[in-house]
Protein backbone atom coordinates (compact mmCIF):
# COMPACT_ATOMS: atom_id res chain seq x y z
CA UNK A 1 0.00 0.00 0.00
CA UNK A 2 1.40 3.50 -1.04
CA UNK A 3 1.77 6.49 1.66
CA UNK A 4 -1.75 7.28 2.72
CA UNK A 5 -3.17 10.50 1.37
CA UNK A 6 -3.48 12.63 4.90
CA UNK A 7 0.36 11.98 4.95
CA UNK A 8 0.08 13.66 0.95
CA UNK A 9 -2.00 16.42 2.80
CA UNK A 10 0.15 17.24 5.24
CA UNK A 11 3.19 17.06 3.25
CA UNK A 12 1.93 19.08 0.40
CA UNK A 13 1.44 22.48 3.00
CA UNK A 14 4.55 21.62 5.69
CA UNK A 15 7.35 19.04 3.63
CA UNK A 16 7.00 19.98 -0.03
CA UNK A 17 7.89 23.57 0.23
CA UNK A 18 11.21 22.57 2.46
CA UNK A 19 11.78 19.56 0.17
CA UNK A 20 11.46 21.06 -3.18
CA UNK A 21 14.49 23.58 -2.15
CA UNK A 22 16.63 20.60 -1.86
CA UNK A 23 14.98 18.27 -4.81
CA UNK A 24 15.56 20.99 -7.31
CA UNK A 25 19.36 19.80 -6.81
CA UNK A 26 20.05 16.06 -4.53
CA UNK A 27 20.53 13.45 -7.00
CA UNK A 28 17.48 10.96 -7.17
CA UNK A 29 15.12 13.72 -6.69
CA UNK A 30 13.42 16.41 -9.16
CA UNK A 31 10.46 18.76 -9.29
CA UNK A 32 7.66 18.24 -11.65
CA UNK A 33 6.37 21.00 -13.15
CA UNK A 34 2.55 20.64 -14.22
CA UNK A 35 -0.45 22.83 -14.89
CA UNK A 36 -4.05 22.89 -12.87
CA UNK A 37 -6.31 20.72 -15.68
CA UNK A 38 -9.26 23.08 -14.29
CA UNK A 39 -7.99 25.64 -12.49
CA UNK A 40 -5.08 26.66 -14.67
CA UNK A 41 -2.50 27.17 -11.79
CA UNK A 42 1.21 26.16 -12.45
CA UNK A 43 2.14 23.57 -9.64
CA UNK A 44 5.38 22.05 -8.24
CA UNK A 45 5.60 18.83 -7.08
CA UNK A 46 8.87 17.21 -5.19
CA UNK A 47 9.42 13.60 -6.30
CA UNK A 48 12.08 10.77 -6.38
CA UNK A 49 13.40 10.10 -9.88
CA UNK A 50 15.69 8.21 -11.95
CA UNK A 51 17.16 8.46 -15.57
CA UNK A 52 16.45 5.27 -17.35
CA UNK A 53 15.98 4.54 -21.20
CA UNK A 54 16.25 7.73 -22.58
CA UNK A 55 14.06 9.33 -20.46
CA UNK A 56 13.20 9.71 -16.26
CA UNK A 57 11.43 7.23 -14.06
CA UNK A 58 9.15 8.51 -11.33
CA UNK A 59 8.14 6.74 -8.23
CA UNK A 60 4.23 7.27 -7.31
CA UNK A 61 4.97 6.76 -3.85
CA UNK A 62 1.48 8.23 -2.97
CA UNK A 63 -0.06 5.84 -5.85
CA UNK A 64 -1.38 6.50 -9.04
CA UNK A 65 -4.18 8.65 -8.48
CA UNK A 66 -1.92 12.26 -7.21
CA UNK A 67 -3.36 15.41 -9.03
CA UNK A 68 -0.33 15.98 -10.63
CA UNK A 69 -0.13 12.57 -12.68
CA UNK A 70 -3.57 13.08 -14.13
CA UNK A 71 -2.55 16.72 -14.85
CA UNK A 72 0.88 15.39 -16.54
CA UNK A 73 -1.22 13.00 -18.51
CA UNK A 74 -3.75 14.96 -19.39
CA UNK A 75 -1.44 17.28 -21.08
CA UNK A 76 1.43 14.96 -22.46
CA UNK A 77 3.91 16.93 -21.83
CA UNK A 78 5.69 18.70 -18.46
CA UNK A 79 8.39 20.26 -17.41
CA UNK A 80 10.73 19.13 -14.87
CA UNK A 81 13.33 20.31 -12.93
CA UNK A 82 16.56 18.08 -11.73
CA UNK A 83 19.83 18.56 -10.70
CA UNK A 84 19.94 22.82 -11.15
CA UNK A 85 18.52 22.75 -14.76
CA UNK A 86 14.72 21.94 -15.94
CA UNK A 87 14.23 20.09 -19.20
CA UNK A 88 10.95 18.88 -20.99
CA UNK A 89 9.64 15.63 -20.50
CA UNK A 90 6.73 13.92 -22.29
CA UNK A 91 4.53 11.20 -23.73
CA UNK A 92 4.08 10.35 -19.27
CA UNK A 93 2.67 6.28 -19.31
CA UNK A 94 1.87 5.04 -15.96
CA UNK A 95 3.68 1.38 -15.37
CA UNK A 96 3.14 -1.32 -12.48
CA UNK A 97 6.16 -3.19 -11.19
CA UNK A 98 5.71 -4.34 -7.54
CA UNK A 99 9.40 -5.78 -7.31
CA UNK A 100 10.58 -1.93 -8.26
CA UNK A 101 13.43 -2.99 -10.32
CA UNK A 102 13.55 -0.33 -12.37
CA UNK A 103 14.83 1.50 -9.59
CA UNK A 104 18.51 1.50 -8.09
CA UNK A 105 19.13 -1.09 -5.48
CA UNK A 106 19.33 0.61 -2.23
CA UNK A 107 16.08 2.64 -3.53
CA UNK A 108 14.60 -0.60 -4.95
CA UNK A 109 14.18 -2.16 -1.37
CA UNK A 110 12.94 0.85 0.46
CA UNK A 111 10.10 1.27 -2.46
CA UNK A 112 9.37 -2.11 -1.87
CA UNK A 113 9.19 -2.10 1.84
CA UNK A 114 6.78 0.97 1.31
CA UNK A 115 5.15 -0.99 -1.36
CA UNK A 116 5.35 1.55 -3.86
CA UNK A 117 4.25 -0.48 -6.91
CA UNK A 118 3.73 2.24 -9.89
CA UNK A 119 5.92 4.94 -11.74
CA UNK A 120 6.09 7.24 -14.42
CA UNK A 121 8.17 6.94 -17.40
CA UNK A 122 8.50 9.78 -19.37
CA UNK A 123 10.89 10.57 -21.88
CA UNK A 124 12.67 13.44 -23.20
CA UNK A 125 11.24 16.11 -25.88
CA UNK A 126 13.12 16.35 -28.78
């Protein structure tokens, strides 16, 4: 089971502000970048990240159904900021891989303890 959504509450007004300081620039973290599908609004959201296959792999450790996957997907394209710079990402498909081995070792097992199960893979706009 993912990280229950009062934890996303309460991170989203107290952690995420702190954390997305330090996410714009630790490796294995990043900041997507997304747009309100109704309201409009440009949001930033910290999350923990890896470069595979051409493209970035995001762990959904709140599960699939955060606000800013379906605004990612809705639009096809984001923005996303990693490591001091922010590149464009897009063509976001939602994959399912309860043994996490797309992810780095050390990462791999603590995603699994969590039971994070789903990530992003989005690749880089040419």
């Amino acid at each position: 089971m993912p990280l229950p959504q009062a934890l996303a509450r309460v991170n989203r007004r107290i952690s995420n502000p702190v954390l997305g300081v330090m996410a714009r620039i630790a490796p294995g973290y990043g900041i997507v970048i997304h747009t309100g599908r109704k309201s409009g609004r440009v949001y930033r959201s910290p999350v923990m990240v890896f470069r595979r296959d051409g493209g970035y792999r995001i762990a959904l450790t709140y599960g699939p159904k955060v606000d800013w996957l379906k605004n990612i997907r809705a639009a096809g394209r984001f923005e996303f900021e990693t490591r001091g710079r922010v590149i464009t990402l897009t063509d976001p498909v939602l994959r399912q891989d309860s043994s996490a081995a797309w992810a780095p070792i050390g990462v791999r097992q603590v995603l699994t303890a969590l039971s994070v199960e789903y990530y992003v893979q989005a690749r880089l706009a040419e």
